[in-house]
PDB file of N, CA and C in Angstrom:
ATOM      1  N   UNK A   1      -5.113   3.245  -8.405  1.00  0.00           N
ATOM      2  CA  UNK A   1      -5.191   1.816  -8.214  1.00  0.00           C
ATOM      3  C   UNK A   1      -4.808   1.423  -6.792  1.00  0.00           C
ATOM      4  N   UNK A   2      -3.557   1.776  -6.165  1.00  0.00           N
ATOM      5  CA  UNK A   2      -3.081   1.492  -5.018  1.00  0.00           C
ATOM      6  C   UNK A   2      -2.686   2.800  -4.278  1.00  0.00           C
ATOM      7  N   UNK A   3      -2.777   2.954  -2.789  1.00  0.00           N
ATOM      8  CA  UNK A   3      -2.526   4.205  -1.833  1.00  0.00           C
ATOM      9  C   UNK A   3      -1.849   3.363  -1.095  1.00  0.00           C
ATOM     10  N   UNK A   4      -0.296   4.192  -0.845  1.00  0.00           N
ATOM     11  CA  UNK A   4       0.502   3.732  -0.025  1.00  0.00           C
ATOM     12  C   UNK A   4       0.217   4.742   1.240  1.00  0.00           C
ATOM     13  N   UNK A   5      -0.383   4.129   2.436  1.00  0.00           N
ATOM     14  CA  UNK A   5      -0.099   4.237   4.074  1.00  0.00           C
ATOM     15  C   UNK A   5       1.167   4.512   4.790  1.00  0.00           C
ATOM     16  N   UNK A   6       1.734   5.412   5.122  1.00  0.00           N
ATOM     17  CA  UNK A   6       2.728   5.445   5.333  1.00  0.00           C
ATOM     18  C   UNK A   6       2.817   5.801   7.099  1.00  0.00           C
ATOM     19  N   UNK A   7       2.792   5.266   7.954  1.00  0.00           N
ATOM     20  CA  UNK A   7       2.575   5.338   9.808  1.00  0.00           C
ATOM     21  C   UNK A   7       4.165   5.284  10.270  1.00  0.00           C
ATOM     22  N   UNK A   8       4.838   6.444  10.511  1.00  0.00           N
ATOM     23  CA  UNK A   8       6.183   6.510  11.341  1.00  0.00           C
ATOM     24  C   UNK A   8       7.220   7.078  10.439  1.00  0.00           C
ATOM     25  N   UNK A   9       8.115   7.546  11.196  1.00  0.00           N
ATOM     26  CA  UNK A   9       9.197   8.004  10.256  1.00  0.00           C
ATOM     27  C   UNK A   9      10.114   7.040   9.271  1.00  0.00           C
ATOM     28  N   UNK A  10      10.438   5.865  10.220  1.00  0.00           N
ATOM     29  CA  UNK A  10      11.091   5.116   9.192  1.00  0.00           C
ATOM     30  C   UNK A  10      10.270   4.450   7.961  1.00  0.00           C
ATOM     31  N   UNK A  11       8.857   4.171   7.980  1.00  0.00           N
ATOM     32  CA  UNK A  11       8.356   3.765   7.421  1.00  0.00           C
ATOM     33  C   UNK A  11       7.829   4.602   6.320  1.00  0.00           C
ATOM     34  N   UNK A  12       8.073   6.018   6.246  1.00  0.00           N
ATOM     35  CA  UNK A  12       7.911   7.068   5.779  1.00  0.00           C
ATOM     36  C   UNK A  12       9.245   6.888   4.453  1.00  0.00           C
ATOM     37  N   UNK A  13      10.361   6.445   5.485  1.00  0.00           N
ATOM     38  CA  UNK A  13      12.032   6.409   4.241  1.00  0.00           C
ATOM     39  C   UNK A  13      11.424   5.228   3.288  1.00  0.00           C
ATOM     40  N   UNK A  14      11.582   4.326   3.929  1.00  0.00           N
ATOM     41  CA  UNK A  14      11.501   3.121   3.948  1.00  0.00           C
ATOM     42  C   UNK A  14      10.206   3.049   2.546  1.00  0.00           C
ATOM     43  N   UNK A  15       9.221   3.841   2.750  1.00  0.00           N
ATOM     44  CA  UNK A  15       7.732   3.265   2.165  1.00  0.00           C
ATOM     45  C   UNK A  15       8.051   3.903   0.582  1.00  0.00           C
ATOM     46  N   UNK A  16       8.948   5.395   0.541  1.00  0.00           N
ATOM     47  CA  UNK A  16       9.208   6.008  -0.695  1.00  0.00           C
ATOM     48  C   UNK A  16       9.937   4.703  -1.479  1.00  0.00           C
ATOM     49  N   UNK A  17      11.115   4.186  -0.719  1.00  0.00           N
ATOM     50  CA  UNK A  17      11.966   3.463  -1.708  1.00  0.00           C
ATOM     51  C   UNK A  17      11.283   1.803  -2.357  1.00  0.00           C
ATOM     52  N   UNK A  18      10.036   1.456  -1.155  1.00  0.00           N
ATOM     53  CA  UNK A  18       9.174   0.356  -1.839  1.00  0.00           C
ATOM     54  C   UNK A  18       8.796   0.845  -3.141  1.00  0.00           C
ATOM     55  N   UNK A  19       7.741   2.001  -2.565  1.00  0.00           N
ATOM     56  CA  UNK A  19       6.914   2.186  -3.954  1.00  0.00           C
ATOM     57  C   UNK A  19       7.685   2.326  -5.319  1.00  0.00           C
ATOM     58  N   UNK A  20       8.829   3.159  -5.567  1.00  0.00           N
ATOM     59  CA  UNK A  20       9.624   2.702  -6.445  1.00  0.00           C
ATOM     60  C   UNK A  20       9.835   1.659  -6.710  1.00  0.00           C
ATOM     61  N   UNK A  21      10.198   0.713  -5.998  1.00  0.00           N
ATOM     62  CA  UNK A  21      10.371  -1.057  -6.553  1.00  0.00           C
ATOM     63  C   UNK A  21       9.258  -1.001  -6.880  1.00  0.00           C
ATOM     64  N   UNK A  22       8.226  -1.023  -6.580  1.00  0.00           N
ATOM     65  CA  UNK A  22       6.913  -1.435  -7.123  1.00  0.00           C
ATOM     66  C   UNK A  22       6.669  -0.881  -8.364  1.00  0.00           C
ATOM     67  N   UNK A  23       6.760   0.438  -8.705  1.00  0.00           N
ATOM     68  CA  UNK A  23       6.158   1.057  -9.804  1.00  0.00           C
ATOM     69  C   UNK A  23       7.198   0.255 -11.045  1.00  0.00           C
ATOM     70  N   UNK A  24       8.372  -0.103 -10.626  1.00  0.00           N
ATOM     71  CA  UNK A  24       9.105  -0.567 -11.809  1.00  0.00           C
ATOM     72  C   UNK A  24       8.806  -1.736 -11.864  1.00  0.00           C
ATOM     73  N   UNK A  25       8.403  -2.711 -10.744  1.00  0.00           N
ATOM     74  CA  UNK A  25       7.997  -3.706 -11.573  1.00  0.00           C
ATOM     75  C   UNK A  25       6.466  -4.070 -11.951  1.00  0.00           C
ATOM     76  N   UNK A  26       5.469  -2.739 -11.722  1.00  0.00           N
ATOM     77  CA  UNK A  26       4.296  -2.752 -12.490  1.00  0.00           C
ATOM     78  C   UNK A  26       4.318  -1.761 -13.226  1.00  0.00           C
ATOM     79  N   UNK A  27       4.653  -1.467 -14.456  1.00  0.00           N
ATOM     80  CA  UNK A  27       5.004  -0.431 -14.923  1.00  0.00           C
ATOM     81  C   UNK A  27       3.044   0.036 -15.900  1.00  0.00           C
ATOM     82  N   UNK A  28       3.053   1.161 -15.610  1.00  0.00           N
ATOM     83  CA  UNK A  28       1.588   1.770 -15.406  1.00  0.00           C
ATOM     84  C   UNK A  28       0.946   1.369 -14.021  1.00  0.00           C
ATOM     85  N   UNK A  29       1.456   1.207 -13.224  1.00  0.00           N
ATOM     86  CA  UNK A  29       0.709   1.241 -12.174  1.00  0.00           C
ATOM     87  C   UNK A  29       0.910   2.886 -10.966  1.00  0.00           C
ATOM     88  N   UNK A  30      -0.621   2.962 -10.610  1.00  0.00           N
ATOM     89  CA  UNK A  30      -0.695   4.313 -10.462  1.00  0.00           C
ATOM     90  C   UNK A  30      -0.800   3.538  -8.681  1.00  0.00           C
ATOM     91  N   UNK A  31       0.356   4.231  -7.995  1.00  0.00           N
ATOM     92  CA  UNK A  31       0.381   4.371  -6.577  1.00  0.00           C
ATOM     93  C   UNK A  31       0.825   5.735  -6.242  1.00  0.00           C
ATOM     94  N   UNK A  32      -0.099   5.600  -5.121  1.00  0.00           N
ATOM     95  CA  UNK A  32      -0.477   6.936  -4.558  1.00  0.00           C
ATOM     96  C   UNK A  32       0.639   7.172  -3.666  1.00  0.00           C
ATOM     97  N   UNK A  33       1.314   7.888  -3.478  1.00  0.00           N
ATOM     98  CA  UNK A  33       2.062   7.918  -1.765  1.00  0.00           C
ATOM     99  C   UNK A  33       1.542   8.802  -0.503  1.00  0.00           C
ATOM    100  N   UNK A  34       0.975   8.766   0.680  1.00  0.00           N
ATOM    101  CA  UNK A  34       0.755   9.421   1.652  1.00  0.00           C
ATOM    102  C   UNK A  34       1.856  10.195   2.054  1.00  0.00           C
ATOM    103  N   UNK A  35       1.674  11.782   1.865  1.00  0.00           N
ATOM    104  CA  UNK A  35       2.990  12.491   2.516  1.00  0.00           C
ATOM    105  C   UNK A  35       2.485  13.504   3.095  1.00  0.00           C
ATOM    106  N   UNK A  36       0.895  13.323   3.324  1.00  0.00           N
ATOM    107  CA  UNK A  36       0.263  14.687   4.188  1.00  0.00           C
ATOM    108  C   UNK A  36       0.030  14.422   5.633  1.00  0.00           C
ATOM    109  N   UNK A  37       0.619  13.318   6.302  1.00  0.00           N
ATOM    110  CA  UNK A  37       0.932  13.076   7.528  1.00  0.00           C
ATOM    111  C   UNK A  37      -0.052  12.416   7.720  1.00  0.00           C
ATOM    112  N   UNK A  38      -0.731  12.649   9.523  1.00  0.00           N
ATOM    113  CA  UNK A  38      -1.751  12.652   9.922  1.00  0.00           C
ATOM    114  C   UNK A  38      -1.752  10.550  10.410  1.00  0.00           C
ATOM    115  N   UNK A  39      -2.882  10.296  11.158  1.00  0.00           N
ATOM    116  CA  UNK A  39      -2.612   8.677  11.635  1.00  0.00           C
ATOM    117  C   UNK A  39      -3.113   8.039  11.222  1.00  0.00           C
ATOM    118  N   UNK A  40      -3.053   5.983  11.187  1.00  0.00           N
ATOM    119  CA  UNK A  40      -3.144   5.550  10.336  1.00  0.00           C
ATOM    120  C   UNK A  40      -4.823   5.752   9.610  1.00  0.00           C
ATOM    121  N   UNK A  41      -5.614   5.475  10.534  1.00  0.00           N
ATOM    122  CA  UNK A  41      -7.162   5.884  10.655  1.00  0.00           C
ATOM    123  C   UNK A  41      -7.421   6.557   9.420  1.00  0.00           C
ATOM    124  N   UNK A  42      -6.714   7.899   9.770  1.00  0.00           N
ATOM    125  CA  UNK A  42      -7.034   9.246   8.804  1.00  0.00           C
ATOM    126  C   UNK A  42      -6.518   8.900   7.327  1.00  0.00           C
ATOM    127  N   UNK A  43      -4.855   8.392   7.191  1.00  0.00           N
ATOM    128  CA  UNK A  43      -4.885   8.087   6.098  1.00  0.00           C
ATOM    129  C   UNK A  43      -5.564   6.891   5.186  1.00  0.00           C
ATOM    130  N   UNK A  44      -5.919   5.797   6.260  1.00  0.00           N
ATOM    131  CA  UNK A  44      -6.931   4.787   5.508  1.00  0.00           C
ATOM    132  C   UNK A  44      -8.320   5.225   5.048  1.00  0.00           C
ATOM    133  N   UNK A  45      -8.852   6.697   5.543  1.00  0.00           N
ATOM    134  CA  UNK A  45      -9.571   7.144   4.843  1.00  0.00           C
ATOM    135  C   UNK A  45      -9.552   7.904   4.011  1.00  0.00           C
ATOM    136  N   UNK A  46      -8.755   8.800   3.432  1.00  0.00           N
ATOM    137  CA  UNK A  46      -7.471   9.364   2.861  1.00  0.00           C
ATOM    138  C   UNK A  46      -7.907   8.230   1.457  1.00  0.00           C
ATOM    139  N   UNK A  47      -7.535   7.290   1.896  1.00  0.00           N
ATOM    140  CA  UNK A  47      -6.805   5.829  -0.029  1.00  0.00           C
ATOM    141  C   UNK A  47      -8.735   5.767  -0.083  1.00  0.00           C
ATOM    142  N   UNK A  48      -9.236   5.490   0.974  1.00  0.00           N
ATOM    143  CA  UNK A  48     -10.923   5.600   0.331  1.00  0.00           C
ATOM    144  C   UNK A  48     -11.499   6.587  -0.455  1.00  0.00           C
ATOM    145  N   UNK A  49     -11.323   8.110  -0.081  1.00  0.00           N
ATOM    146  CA  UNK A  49     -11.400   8.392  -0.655  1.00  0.00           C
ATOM    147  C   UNK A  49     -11.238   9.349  -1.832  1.00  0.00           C
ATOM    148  N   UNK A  50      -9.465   8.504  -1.873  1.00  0.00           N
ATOM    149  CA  UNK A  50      -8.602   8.687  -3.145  1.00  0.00           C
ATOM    150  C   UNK A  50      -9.591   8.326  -4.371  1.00  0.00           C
ATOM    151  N   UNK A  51     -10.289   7.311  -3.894  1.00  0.00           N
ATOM    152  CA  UNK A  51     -10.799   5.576  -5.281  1.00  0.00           C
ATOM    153  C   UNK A  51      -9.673   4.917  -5.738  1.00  0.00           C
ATOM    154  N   UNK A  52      -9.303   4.474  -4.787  1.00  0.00           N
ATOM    155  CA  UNK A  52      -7.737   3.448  -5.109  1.00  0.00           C
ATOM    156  C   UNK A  52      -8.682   2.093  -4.766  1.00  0.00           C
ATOM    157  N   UNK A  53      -8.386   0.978  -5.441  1.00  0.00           N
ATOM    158  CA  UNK A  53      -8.574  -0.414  -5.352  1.00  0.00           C
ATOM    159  C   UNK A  53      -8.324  -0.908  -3.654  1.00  0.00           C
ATOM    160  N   UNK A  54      -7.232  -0.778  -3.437  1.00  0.00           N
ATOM    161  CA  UNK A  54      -6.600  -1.083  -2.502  1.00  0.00           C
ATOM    162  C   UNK A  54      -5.751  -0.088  -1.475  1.00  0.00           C
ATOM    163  N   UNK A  55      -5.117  -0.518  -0.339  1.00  0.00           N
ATOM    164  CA  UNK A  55      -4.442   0.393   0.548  1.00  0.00           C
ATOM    165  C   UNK A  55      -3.421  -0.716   1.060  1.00  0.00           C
ATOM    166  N   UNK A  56      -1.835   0.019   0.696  1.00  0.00           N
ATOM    167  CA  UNK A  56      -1.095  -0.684   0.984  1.00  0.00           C
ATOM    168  C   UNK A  56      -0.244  -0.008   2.320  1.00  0.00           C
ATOM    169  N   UNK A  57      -0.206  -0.741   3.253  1.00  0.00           N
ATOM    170  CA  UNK A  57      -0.004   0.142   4.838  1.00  0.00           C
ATOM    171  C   UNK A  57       1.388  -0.746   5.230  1.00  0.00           C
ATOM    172  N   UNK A  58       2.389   0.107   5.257  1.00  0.00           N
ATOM    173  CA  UNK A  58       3.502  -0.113   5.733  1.00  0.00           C
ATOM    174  C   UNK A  58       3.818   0.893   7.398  1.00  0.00           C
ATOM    175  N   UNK A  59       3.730  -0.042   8.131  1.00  0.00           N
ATOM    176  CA  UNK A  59       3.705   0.497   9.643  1.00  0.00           C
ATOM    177  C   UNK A  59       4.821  -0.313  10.417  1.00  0.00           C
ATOM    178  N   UNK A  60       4.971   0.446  11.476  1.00  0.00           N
ATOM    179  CA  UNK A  60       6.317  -0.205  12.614  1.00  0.00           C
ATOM    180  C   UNK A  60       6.578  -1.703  12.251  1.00  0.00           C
ATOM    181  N   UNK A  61       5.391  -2.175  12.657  1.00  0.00           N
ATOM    182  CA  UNK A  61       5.116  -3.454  12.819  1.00  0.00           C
ATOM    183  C   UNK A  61       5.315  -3.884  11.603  1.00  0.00           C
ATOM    184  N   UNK A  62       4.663  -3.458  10.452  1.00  0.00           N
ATOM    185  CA  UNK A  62       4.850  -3.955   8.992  1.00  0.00           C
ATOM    186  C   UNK A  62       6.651  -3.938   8.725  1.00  0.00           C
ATOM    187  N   UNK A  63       7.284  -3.231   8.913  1.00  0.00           N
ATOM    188  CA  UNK A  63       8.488  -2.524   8.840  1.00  0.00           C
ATOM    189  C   UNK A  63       9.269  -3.807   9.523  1.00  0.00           C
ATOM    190  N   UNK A  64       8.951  -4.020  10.934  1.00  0.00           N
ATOM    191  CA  UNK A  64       9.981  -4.628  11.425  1.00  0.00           C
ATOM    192  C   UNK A  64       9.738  -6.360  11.024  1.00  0.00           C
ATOM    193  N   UNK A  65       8.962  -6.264  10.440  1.00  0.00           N
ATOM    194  CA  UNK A  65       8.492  -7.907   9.596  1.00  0.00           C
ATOM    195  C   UNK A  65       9.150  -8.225   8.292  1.00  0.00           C
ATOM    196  N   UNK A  66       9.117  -6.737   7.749  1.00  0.00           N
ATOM    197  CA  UNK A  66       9.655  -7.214   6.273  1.00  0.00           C
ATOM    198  C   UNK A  66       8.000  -7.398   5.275  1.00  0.00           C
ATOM    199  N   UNK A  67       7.211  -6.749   5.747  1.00  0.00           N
ATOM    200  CA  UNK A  67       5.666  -7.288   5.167  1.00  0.00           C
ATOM    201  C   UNK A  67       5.225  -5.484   4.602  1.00  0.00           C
ATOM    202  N   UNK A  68       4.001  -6.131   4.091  1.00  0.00           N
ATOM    203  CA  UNK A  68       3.276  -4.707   3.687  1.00  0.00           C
ATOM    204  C   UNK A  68       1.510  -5.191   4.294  1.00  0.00           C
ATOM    205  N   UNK A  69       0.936  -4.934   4.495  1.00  0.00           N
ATOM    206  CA  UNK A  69      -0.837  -4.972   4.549  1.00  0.00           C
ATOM    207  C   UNK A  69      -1.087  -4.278   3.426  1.00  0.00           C
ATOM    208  N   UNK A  70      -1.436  -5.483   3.027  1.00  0.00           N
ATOM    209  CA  UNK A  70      -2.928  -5.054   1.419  1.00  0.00           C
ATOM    210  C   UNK A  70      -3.976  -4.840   2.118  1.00  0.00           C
ATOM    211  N   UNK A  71      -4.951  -4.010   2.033  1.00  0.00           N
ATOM    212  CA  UNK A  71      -6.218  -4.165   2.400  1.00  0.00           C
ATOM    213  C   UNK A  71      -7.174  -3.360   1.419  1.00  0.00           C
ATOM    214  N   UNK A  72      -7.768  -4.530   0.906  1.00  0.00           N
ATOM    215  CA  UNK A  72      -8.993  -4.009  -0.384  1.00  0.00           C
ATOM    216  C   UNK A  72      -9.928  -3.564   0.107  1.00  0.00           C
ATOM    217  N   UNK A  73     -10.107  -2.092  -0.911  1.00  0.00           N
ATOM    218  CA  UNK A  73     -11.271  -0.820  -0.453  1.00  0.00           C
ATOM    219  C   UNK A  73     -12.314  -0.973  -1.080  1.00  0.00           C
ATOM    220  N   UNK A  74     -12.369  -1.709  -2.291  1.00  0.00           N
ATOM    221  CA  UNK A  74     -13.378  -2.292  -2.909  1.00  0.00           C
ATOM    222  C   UNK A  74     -14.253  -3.415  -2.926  1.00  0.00           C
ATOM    223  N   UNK A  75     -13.625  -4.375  -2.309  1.00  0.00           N
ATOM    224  CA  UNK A  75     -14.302  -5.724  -2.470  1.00  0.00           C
ATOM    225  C   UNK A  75     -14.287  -5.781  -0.869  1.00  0.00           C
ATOM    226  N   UNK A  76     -15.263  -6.746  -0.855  1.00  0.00           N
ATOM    227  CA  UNK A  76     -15.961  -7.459   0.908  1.00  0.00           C
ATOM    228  C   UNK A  76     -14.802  -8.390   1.169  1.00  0.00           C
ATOM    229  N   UNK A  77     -13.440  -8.265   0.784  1.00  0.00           N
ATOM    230  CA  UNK A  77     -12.715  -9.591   1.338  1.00  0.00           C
ATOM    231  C   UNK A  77     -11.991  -8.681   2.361  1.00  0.00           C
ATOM    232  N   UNK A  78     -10.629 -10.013   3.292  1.00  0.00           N
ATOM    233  CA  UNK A  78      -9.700  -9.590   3.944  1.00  0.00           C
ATOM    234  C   UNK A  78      -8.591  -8.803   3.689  1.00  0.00           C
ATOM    235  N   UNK A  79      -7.848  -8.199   4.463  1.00  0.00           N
ATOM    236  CA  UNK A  79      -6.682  -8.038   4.185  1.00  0.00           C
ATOM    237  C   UNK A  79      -5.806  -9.006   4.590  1.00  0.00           C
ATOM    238  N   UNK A  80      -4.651  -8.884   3.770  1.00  0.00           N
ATOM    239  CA  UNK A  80      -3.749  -9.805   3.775  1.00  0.00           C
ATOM    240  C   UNK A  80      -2.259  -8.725   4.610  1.00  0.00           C
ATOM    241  N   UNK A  81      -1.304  -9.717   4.445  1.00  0.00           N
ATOM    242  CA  UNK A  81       0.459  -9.572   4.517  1.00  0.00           C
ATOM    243  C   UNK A  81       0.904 -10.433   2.895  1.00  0.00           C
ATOM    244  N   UNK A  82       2.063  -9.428   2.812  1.00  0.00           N
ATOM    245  CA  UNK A  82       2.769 -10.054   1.683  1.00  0.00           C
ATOM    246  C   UNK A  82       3.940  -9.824   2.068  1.00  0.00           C
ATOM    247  N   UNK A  83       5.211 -10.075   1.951  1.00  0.00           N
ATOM    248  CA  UNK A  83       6.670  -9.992   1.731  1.00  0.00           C
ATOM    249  C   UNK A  83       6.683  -8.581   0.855  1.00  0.00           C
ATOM    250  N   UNK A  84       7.898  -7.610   0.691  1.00  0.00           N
ATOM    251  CA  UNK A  84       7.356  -6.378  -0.075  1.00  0.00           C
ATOM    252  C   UNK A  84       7.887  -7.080  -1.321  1.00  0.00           C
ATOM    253  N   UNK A  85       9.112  -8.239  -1.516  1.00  0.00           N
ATOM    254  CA  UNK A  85       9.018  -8.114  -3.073  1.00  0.00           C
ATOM    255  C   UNK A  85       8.152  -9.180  -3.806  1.00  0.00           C
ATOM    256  N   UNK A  86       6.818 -10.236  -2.698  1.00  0.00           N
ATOM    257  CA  UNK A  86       5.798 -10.412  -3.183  1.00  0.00           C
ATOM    258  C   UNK A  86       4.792  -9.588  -3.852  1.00  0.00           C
ATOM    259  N   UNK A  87       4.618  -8.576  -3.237  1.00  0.00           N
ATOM    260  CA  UNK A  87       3.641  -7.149  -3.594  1.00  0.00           C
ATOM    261  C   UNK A  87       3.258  -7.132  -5.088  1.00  0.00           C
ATOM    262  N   UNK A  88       3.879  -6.842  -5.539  1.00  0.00           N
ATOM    263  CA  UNK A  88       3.375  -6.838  -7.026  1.00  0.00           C
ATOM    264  C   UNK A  88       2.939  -8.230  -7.585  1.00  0.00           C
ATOM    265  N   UNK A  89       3.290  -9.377  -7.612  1.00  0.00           N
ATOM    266  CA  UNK A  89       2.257 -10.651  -8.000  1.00  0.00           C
ATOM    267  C   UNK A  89       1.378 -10.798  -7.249  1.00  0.00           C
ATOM    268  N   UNK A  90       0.755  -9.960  -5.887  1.00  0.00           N
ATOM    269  CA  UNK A  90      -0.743 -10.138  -4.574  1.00  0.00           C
ATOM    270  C   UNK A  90      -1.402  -8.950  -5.599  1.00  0.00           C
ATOM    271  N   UNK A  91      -0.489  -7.595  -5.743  1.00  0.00           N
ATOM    272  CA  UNK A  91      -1.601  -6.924  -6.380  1.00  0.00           C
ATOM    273  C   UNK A  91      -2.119  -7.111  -7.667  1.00  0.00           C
ATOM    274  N   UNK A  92      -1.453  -7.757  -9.116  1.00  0.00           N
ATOM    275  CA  UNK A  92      -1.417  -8.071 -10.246  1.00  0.00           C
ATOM    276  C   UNK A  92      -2.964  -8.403 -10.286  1.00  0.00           C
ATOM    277  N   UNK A  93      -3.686  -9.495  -9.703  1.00  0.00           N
ATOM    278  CA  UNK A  93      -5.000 -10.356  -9.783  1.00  0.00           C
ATOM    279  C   UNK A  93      -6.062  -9.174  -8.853  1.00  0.00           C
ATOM    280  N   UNK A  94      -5.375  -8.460  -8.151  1.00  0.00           N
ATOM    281  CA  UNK A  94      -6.359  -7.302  -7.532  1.00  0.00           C
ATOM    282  C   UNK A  94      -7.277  -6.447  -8.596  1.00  0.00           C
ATOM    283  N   UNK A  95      -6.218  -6.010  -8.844  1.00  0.00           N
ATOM    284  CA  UNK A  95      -5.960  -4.684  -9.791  1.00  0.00           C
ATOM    285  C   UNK A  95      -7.011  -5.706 -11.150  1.00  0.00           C
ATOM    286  N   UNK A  96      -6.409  -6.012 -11.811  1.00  0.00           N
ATOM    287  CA  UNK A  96      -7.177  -7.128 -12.871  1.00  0.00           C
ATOM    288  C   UNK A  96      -8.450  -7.076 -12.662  1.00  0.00           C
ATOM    289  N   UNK A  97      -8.997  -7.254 -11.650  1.00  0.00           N
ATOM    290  CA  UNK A  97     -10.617  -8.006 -11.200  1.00  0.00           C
ATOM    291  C   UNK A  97     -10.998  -6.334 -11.432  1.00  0.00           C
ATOM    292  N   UNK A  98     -10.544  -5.326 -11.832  1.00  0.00           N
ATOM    293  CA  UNK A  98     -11.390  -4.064 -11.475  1.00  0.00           C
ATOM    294  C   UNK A  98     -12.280  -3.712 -12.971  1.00  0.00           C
TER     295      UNK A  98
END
């Protein structure tokens, strides 16, 4: 359903202990975690072609915001920013539409 992006070391600590918040508060929700390295590029093609809904990219920049980037692999829309403990009510209506 979802591939977590993971770009830098801290965002690497940092991205394990989201996805846990996340999985508990979507409980059956299947997120992927990136731990085979490599840059962001590679792993955004990587969550394509996982067949995850979405790609959730936590980077420097994401990191030092307090945000995550959604960006849907399926549908013709944008990506967004969410707050990380928004994340799970942005992906809830994602995930749904599949």
């Amino acid at each position: 359903q979802a591939y977590l992006v993971l770009a830098g070391d801290a965002a690497e600590r940092e991205g394990l202990r989201l996805a846990e918040q996340w999985r508990d508060a979507m409980p059956g929700l299947r997120l992927q975690t990136n731990l085979g390295g490599g840059g962001l590029k590679a792993q955004i093609r990587r969550a394509d072609r996982s067949g995850a809904a979405v790609a959730l990219i936590l980077g420097e920049d994401e990191l030092a915001r307090g945000v995550v980037t959604i960006k849907p692999l399926r549908a013709d829309v944008g990506q967004l920013h969410a707050a990380w403990d928004e994340v799970p009510a942005r992906l809830r209506p994602m995930l749904e539409e599949k």
